[in-house]
N, C-alpha and C. Protein backbone atom coordinates (compact mmCIF):
# COMPACT_ATOMS: atom_id res chain seq x y z
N UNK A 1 -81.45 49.39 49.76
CA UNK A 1 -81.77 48.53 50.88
C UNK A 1 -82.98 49.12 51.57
N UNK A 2 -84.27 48.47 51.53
CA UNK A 2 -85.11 49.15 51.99
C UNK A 2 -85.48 48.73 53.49
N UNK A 3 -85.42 49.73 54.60
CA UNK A 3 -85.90 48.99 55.95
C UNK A 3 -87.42 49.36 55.89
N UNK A 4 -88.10 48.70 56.76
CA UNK A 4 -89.20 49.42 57.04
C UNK A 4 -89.39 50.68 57.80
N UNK A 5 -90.13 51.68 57.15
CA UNK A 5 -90.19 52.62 57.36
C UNK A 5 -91.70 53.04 58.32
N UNK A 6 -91.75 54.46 58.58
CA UNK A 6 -93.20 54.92 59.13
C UNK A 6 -93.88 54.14 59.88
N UNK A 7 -95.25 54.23 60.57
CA UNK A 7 -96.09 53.19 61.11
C UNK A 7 -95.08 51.97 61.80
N UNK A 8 -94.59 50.94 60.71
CA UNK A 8 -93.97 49.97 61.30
C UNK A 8 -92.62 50.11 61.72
N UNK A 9 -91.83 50.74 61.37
CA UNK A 9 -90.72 51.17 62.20
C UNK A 9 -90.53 51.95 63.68
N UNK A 10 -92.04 52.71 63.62
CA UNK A 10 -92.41 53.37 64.88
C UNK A 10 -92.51 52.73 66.04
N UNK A 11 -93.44 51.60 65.87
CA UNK A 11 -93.67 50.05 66.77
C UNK A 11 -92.34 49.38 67.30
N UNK A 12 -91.16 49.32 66.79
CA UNK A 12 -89.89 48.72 67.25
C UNK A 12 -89.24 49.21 68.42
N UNK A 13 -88.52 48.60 68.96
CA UNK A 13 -88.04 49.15 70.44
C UNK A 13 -86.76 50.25 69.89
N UNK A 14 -86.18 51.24 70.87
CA UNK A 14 -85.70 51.85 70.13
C UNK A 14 -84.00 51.60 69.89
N UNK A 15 -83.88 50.50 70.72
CA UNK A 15 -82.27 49.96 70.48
C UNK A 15 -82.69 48.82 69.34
N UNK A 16 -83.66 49.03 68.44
CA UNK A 16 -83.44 48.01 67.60
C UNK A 16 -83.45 48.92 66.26
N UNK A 17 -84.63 50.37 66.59
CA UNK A 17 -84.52 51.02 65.17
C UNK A 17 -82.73 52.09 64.89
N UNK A 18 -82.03 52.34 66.03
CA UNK A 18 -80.79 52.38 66.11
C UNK A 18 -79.65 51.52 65.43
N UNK A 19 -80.05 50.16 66.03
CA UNK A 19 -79.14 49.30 65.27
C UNK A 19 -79.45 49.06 63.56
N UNK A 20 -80.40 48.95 63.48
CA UNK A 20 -81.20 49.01 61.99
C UNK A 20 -80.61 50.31 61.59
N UNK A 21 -80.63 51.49 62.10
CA UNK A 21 -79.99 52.65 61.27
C UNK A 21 -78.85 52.79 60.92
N UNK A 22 -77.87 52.11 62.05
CA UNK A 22 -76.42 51.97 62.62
C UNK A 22 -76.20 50.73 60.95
N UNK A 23 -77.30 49.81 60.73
CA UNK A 23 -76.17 48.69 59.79
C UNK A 23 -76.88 49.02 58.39
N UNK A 24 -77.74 49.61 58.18
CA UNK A 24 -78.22 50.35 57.37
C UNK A 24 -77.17 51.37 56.74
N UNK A 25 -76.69 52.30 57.46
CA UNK A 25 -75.64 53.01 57.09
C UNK A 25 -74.38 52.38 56.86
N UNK A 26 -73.94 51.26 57.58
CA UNK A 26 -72.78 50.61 57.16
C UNK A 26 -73.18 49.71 55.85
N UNK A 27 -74.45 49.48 55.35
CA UNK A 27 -74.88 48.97 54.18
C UNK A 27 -74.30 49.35 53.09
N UNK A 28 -74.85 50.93 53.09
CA UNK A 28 -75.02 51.54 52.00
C UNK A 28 -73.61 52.20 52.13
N UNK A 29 -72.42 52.37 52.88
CA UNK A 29 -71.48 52.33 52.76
C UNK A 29 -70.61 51.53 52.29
N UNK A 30 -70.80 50.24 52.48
CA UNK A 30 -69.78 48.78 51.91
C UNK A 30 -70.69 48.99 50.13
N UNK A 31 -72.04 49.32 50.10
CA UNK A 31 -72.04 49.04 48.76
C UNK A 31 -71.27 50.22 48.22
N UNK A 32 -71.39 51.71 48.28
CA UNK A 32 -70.73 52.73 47.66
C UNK A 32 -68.73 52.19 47.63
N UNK A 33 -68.58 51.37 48.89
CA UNK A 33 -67.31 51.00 48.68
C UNK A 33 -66.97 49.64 47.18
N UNK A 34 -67.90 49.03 47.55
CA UNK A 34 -68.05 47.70 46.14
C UNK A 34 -68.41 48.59 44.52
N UNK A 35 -68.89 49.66 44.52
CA UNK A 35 -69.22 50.20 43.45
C UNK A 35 -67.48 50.68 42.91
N UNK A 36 -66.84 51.22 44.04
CA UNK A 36 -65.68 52.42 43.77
C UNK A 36 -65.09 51.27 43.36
N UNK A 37 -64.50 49.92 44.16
CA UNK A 37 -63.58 49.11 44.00
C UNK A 37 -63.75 48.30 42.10
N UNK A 38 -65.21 48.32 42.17
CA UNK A 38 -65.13 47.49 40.82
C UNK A 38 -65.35 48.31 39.43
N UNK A 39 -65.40 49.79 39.78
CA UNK A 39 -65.46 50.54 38.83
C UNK A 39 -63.85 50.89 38.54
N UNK A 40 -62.72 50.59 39.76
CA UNK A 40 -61.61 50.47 39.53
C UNK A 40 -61.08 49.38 38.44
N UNK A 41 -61.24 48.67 39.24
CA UNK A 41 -60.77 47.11 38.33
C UNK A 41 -61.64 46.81 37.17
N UNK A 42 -62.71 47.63 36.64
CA UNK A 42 -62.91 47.90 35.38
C UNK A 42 -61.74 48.63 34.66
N UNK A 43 -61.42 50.20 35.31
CA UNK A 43 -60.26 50.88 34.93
C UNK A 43 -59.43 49.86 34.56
N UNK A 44 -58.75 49.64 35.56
CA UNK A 44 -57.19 48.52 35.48
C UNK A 44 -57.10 47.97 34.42
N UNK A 45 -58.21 46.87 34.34
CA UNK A 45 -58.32 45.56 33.34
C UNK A 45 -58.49 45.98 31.81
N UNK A 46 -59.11 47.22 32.10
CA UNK A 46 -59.10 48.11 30.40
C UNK A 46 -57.74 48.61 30.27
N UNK A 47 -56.95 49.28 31.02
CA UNK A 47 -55.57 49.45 30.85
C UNK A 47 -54.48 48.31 30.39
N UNK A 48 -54.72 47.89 31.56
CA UNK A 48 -54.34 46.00 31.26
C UNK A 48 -54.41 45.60 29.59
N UNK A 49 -55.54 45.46 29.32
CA UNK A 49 -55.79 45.15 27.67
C UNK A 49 -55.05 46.17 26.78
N UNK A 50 -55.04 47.37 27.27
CA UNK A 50 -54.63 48.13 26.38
C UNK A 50 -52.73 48.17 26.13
N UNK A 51 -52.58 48.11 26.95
CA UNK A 51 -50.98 47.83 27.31
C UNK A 51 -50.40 46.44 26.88
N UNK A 52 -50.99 45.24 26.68
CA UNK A 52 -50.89 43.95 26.12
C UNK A 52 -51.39 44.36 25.01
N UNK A 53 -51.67 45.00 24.10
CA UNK A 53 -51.58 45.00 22.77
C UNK A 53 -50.74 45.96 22.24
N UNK A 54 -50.86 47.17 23.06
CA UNK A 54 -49.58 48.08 22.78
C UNK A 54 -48.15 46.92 22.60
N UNK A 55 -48.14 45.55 23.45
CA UNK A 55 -46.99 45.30 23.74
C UNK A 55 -46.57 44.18 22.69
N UNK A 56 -48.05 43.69 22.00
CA UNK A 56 -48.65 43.03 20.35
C UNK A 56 -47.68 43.45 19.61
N UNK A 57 -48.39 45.31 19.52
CA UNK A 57 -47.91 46.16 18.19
C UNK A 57 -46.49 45.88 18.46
N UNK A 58 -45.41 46.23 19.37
CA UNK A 58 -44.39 46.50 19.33
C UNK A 58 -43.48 45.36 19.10
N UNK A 59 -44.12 44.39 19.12
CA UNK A 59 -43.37 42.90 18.27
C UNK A 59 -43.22 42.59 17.20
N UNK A 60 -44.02 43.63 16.54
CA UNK A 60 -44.12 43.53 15.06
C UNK A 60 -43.09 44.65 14.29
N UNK A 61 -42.79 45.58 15.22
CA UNK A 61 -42.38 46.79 14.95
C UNK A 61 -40.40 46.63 14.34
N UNK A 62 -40.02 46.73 13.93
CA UNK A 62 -38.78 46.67 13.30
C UNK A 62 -37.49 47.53 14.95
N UNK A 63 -36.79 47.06 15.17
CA UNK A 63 -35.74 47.00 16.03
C UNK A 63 -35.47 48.70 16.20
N UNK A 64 -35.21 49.33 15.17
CA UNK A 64 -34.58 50.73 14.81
C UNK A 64 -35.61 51.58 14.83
N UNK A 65 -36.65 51.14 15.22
CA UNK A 65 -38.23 52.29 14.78
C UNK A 65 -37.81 53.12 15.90
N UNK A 66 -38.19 54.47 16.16
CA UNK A 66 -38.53 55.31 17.12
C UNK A 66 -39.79 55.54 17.18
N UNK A 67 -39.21 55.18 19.04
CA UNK A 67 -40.44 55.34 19.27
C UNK A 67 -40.89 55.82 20.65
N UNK A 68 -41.85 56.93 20.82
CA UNK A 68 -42.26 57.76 21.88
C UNK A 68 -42.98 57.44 23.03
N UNK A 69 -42.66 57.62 24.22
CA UNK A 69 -43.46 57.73 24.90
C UNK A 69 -43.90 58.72 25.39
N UNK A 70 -44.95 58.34 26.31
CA UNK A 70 -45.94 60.03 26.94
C UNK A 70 -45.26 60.36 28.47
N UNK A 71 -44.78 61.00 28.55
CA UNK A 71 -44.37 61.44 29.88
C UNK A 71 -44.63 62.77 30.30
N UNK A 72 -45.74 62.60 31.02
CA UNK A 72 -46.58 63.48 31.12
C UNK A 72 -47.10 64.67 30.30
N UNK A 73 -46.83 65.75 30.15
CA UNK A 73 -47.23 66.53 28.94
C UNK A 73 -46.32 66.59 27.85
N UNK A 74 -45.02 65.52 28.18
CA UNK A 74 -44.22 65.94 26.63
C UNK A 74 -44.07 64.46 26.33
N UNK A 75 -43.22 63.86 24.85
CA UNK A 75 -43.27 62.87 24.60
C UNK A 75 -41.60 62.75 24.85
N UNK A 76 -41.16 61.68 25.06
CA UNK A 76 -39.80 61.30 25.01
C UNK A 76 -39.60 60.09 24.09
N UNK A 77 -38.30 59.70 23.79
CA UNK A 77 -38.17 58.84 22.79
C UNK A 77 -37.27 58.19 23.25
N UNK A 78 -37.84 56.85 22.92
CA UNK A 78 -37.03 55.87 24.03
C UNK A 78 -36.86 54.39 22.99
N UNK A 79 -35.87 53.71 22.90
CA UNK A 79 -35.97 52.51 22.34
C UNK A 79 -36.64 51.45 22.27
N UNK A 80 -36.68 50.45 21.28
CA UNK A 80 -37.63 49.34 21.44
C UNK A 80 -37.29 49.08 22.92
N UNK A 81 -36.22 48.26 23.27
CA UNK A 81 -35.63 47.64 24.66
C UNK A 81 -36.69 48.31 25.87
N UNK A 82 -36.57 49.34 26.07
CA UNK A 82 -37.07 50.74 27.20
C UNK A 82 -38.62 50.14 27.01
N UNK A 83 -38.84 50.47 25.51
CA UNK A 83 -40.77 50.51 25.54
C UNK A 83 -41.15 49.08 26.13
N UNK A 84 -40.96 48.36 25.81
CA UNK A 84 -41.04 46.87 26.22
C UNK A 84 -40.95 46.84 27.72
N UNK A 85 -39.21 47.24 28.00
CA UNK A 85 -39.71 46.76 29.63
C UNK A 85 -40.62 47.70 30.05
N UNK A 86 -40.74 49.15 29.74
CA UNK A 86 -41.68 49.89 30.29
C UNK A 86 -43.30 49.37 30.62
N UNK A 87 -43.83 48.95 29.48
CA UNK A 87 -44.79 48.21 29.22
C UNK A 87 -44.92 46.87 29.94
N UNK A 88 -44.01 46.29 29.67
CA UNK A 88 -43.69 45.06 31.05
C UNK A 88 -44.08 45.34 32.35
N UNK A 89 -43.42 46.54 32.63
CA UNK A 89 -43.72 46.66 34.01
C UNK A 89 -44.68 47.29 34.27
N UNK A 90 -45.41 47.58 33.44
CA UNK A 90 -46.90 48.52 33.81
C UNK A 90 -47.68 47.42 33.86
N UNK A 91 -47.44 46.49 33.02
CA UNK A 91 -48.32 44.86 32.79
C UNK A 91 -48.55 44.49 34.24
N UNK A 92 -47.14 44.50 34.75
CA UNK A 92 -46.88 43.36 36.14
C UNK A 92 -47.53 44.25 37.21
N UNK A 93 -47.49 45.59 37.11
CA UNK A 93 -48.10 46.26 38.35
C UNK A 93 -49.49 46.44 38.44
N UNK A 94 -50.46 46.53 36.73
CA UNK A 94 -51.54 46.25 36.96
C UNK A 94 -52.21 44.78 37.46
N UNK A 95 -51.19 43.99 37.14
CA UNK A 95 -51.50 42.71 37.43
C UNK A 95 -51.94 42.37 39.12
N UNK A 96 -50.85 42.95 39.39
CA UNK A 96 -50.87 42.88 41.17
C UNK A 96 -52.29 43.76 41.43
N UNK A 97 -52.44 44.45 41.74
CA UNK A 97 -53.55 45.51 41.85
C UNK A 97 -54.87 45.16 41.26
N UNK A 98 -55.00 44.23 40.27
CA UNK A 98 -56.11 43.52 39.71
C UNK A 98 -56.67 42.70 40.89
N UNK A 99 -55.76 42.14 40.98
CA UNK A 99 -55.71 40.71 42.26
C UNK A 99 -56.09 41.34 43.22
N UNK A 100 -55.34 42.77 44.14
CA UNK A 100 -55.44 43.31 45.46
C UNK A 100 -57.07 43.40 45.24
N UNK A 101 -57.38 44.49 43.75
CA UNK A 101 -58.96 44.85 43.92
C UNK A 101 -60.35 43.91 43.52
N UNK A 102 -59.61 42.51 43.32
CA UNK A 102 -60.63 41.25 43.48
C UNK A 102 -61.12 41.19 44.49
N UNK A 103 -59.70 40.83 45.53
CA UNK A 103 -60.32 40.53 46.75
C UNK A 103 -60.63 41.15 47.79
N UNK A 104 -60.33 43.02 47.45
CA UNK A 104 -61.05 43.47 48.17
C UNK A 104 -62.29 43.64 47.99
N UNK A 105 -62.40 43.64 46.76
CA UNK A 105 -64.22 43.68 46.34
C UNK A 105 -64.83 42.38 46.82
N UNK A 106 -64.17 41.21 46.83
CA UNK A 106 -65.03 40.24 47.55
C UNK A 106 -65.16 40.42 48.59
N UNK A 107 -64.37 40.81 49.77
CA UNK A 107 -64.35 41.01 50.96
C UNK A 107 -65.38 41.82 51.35
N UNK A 108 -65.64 42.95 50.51
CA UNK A 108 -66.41 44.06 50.70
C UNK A 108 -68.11 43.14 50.72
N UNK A 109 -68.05 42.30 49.22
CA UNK A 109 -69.05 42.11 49.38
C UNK A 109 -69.74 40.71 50.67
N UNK A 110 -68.03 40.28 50.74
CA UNK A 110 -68.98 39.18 51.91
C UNK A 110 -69.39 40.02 53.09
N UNK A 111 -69.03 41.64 53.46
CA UNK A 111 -69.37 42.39 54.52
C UNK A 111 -70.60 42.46 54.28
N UNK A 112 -71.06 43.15 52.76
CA UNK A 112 -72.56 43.80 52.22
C UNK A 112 -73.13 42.20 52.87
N UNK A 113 -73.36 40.98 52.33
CA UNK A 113 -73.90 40.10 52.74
C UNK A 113 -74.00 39.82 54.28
N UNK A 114 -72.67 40.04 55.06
CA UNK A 114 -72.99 39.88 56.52
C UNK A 114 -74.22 41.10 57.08
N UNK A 115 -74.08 41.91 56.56
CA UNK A 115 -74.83 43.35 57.14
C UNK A 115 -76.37 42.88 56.74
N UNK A 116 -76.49 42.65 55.22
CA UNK A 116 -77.84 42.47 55.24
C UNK A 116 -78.07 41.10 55.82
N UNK A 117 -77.87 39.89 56.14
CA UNK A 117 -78.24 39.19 56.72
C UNK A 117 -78.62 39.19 58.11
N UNK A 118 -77.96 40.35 58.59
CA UNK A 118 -78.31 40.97 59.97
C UNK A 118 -79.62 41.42 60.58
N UNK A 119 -79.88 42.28 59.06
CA UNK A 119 -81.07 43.06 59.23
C UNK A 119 -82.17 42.00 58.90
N UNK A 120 -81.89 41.07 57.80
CA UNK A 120 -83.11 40.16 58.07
C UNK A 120 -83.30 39.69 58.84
N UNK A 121 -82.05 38.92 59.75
CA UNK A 121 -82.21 38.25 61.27
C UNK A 121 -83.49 39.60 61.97
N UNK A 122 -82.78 40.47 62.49
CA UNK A 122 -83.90 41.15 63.16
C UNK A 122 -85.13 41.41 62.78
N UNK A 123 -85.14 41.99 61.23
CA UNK A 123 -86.44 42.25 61.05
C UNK A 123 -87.16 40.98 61.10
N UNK A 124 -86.85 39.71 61.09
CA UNK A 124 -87.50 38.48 61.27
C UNK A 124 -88.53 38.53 62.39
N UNK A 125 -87.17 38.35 63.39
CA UNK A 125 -87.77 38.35 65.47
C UNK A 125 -88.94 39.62 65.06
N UNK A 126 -88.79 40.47 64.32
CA UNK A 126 -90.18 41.24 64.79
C UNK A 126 -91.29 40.76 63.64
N UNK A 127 -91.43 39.96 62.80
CA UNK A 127 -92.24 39.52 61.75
C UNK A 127 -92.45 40.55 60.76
N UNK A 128 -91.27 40.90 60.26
CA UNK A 128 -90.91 41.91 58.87
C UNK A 128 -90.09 41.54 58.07
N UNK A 129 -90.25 42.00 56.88
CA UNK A 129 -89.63 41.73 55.84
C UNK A 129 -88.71 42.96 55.23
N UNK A 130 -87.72 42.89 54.68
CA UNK A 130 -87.38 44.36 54.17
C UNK A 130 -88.46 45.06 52.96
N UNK A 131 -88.56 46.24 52.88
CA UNK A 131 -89.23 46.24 52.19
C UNK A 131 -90.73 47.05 52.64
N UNK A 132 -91.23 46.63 53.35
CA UNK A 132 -92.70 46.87 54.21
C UNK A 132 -92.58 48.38 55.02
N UNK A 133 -93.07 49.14 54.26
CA UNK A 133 -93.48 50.56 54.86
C UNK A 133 -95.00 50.67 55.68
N UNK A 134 -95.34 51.77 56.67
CA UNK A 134 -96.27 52.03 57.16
C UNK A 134 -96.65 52.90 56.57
């Protein structure tokens, strides 16, 4: 987000290069927050996929197979029945949490959009553009 800097930022009154610093920083905060949120729900949705095919394989898999899961550093062995709902319910909880981190990422970004629309409002009233260094 570039404000104007040097020369022309110098010229501004100083409750305006304040507020410009003040939503400037809440800028580049809502974006570092939109980066974290959708680098999440990248995570998720790759888990997501991965767990719906894990849940593929295991339909195909014969009733009596053993079969392991990871629990934490050791494996345990748990029945078809177990792996399934296990998997079920990892399905349904990424599911929820997909959704939560949609709309917080939209939210986030209708903030990023309120903030910079701010700064164009002002830098307007003074006949600037973002962008324009001294």
């Amino acid at each position: 987000m570039a404000i104007p800097t040097g020369d022309v930022l110098a010229k501004l009154p100083d409750d305006v290069k304040s507020k410009l610093s003040r939503l400037s920083q809440e800028y580049e905060i809502k974006i570092r927050e939109y980066e974290s949120a959708t680098i999440q729900l990248r995570s998720m949705e790759s888990e997501k996929a991965s767990v719906e095919r894990a849940l593929q394989r295991l339909e195909k898999l014969p009733d009596d197979v053993r079969i392991y899961e990871n629990l934490e550093l050791i494996l345990v062995e748990v029945n078809k029945d177990e792996a399934k709902a296990n998997l079920l319910d990892r399905k349904e909880f990424l599911k929820l949490n997909i959704s939560k981190l949609k709309k917080q990422a939209e939210e986030i970004l209708k903030e990023v959009r309120r903030i910079d629309s701010e700064i164009r409002e002002i830098l307007s009233a003074y006949g600037l553009s973002r962008g324009e260094s001294g």
